[in-house]
Structure formats: C-alpha cells, structure tokens
Protein backbone atom coordinates (compact mmCIF):
# COMPACT_ATOMS: atom_id res chain seq x y z
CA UNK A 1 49.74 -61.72 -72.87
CA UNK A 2 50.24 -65.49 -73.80
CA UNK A 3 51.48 -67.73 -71.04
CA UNK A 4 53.71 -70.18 -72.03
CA UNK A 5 54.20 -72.65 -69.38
CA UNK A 6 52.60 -73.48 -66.13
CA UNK A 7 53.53 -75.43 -63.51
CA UNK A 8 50.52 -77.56 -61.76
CA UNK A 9 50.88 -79.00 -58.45
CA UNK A 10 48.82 -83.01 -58.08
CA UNK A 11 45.49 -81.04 -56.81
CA UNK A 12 45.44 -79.66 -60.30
CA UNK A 13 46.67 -83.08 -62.24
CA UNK A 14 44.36 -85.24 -60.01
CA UNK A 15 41.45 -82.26 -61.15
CA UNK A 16 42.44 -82.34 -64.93
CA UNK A 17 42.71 -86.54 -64.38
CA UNK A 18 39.09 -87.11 -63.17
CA UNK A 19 37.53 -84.04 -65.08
CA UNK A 20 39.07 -86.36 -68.62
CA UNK A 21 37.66 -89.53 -67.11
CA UNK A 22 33.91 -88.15 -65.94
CA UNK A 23 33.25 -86.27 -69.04
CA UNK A 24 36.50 -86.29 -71.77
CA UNK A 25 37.95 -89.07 -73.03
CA UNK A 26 35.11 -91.94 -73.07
CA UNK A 27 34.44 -91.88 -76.91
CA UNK A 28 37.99 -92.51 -77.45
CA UNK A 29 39.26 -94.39 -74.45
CA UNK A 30 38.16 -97.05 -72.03
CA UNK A 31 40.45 -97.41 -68.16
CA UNK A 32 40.86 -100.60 -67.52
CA UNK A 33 41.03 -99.80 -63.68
CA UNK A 34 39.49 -96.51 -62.60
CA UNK A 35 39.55 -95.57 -58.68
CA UNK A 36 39.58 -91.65 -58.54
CA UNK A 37 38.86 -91.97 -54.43
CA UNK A 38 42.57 -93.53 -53.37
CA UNK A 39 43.75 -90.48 -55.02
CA UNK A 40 43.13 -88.08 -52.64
CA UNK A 41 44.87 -88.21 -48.81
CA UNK A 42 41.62 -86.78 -47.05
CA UNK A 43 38.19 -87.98 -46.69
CA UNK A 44 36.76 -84.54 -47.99
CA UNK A 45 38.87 -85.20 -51.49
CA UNK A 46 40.32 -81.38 -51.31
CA UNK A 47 44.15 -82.55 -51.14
CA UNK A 48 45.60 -85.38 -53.36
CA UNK A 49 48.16 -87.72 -52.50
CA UNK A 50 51.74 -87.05 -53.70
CA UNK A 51 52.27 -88.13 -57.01
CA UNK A 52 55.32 -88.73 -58.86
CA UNK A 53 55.83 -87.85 -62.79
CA UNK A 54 55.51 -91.83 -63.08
CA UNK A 55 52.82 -92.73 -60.75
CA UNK A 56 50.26 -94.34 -63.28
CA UNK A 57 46.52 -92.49 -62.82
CA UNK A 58 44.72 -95.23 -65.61
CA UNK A 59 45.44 -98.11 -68.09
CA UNK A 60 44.08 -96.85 -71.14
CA UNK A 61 42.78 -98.69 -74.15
CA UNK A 62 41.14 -97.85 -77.12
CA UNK A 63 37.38 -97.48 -76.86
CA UNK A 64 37.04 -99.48 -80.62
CA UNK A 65 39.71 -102.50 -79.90
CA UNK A 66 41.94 -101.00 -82.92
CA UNK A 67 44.80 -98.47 -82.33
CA UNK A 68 45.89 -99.02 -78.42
CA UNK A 69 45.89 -100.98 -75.48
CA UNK A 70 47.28 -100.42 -71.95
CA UNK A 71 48.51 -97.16 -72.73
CA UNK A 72 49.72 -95.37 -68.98
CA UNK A 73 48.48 -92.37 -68.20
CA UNK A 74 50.55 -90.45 -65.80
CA UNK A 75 50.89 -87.14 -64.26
CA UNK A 76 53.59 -86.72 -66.21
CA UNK A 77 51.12 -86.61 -69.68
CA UNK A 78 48.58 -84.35 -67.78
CA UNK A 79 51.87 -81.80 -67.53
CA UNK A 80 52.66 -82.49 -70.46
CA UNK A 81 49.61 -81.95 -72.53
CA UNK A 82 49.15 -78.65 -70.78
CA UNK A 83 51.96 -77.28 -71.91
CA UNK A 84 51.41 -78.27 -75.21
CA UNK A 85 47.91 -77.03 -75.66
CA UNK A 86 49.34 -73.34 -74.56
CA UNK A 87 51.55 -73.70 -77.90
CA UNK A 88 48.99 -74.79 -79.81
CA UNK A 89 46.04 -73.04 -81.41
CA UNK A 90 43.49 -74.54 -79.06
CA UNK A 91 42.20 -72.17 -76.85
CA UNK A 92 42.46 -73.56 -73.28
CA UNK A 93 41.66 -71.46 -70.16
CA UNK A 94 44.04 -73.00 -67.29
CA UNK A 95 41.77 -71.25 -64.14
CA UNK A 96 38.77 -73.72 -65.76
CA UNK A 97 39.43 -76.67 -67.48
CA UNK A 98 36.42 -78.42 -68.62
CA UNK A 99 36.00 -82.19 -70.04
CA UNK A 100 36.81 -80.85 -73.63
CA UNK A 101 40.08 -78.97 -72.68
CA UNK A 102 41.09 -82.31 -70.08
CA UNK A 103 40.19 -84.62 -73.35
CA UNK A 104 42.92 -82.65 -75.52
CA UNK A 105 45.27 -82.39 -72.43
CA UNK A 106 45.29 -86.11 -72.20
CA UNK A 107 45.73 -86.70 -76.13
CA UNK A 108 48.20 -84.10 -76.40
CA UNK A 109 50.06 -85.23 -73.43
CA UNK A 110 49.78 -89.16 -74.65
CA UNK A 111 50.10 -88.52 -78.34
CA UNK A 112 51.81 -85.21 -78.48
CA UNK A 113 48.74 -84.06 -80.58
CA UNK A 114 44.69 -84.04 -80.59
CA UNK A 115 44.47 -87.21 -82.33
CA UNK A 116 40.33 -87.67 -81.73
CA UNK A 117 38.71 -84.72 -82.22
C-alpha cells in the first residue's frame, strides 16, 4: 500500500523543522535567526505552539553566498515537501523521519525538488 498524502499537525512540522536544522540542511543552508525553544508552548517542549501555513520557522540563505538569500521557510514547505517526497521515488518513512528525509522535505517543499543531494 502507498500512502499518498498525510496530514501533520505543528508537533510533527516543528519535529521535521528542528530534525532539518540539527542534522539536514547545514551543507546547503545557513538560518539567519534560529530559536527552536519559542516554538514550543510548554517548558517540557512536547506541544508546539499553533502555527499558521505562513508563520515563518527560519530565514534561509545559501550556505556558499551564490544561489539564495532570505528564503522563508514555513510550515507550509514542511507540508508541502512531505507530500511531495510520497510521489516521488525517495523512500521516506513518515513514523521516523531522520535529518536526511527532513533535508529533502525542506528542498522539496522550498524548491519543489531535491535540488542538493
């Protein structure tokens, strides 16, 4: 069975967000402003704030100078590049995303492809 769509609440965008910025997207991207703690509404981090499709998670520019700079990265792209990797031919297992899978999310969701990698 092939899933086609999901539908992630913020825990899950806020999850894909920070695993992208820990471990994903560094050789390719720089955040201008990165604060992953005002994300979340409790002091244990286990529920994030409500965030709307346009709520911007990091100012993004590229890690050489060259191709981008403050690019917005929104929960919106995170949705979006989910989606997009279950209609692609990269393998992406939704219960465990790791900082591979949440560095294709966030290209795929911001560039509507894997553009680095």
């Amino acid at each position: 069975m092939k899933i086609s769509a999901v539908e992630l609440d913020d825990n899950d965008v806020v999850e894909i967000f920070i695993t992208a910025m820990e471990g994903g997207i560094g050789y390719w991207a720089v955040a201008d402003e990165y604060k992953w703690r005002h994300l979340y509404a409790d002091d244990d981090c286990t529920q994030a704030i409500s965030l709307g499709d346009d709520y911007v998670l990091a100012v993004l520019s590229d890690a050489e100078g060259e191709d981008f700079k403050d690019l917005k990265l929104t929960p919106f792209h995170i949705r979006r590049g989910v989606n997009w990797m279950l209609h692609s031919n990269y393998y992406i297992n939704i219960n465990d995303i790791d900082a591979s899978a949440a560095d294709n999310i966030v290209q795929a969701g911001l560039f509507d492809e894997v553009v680095y990698g």
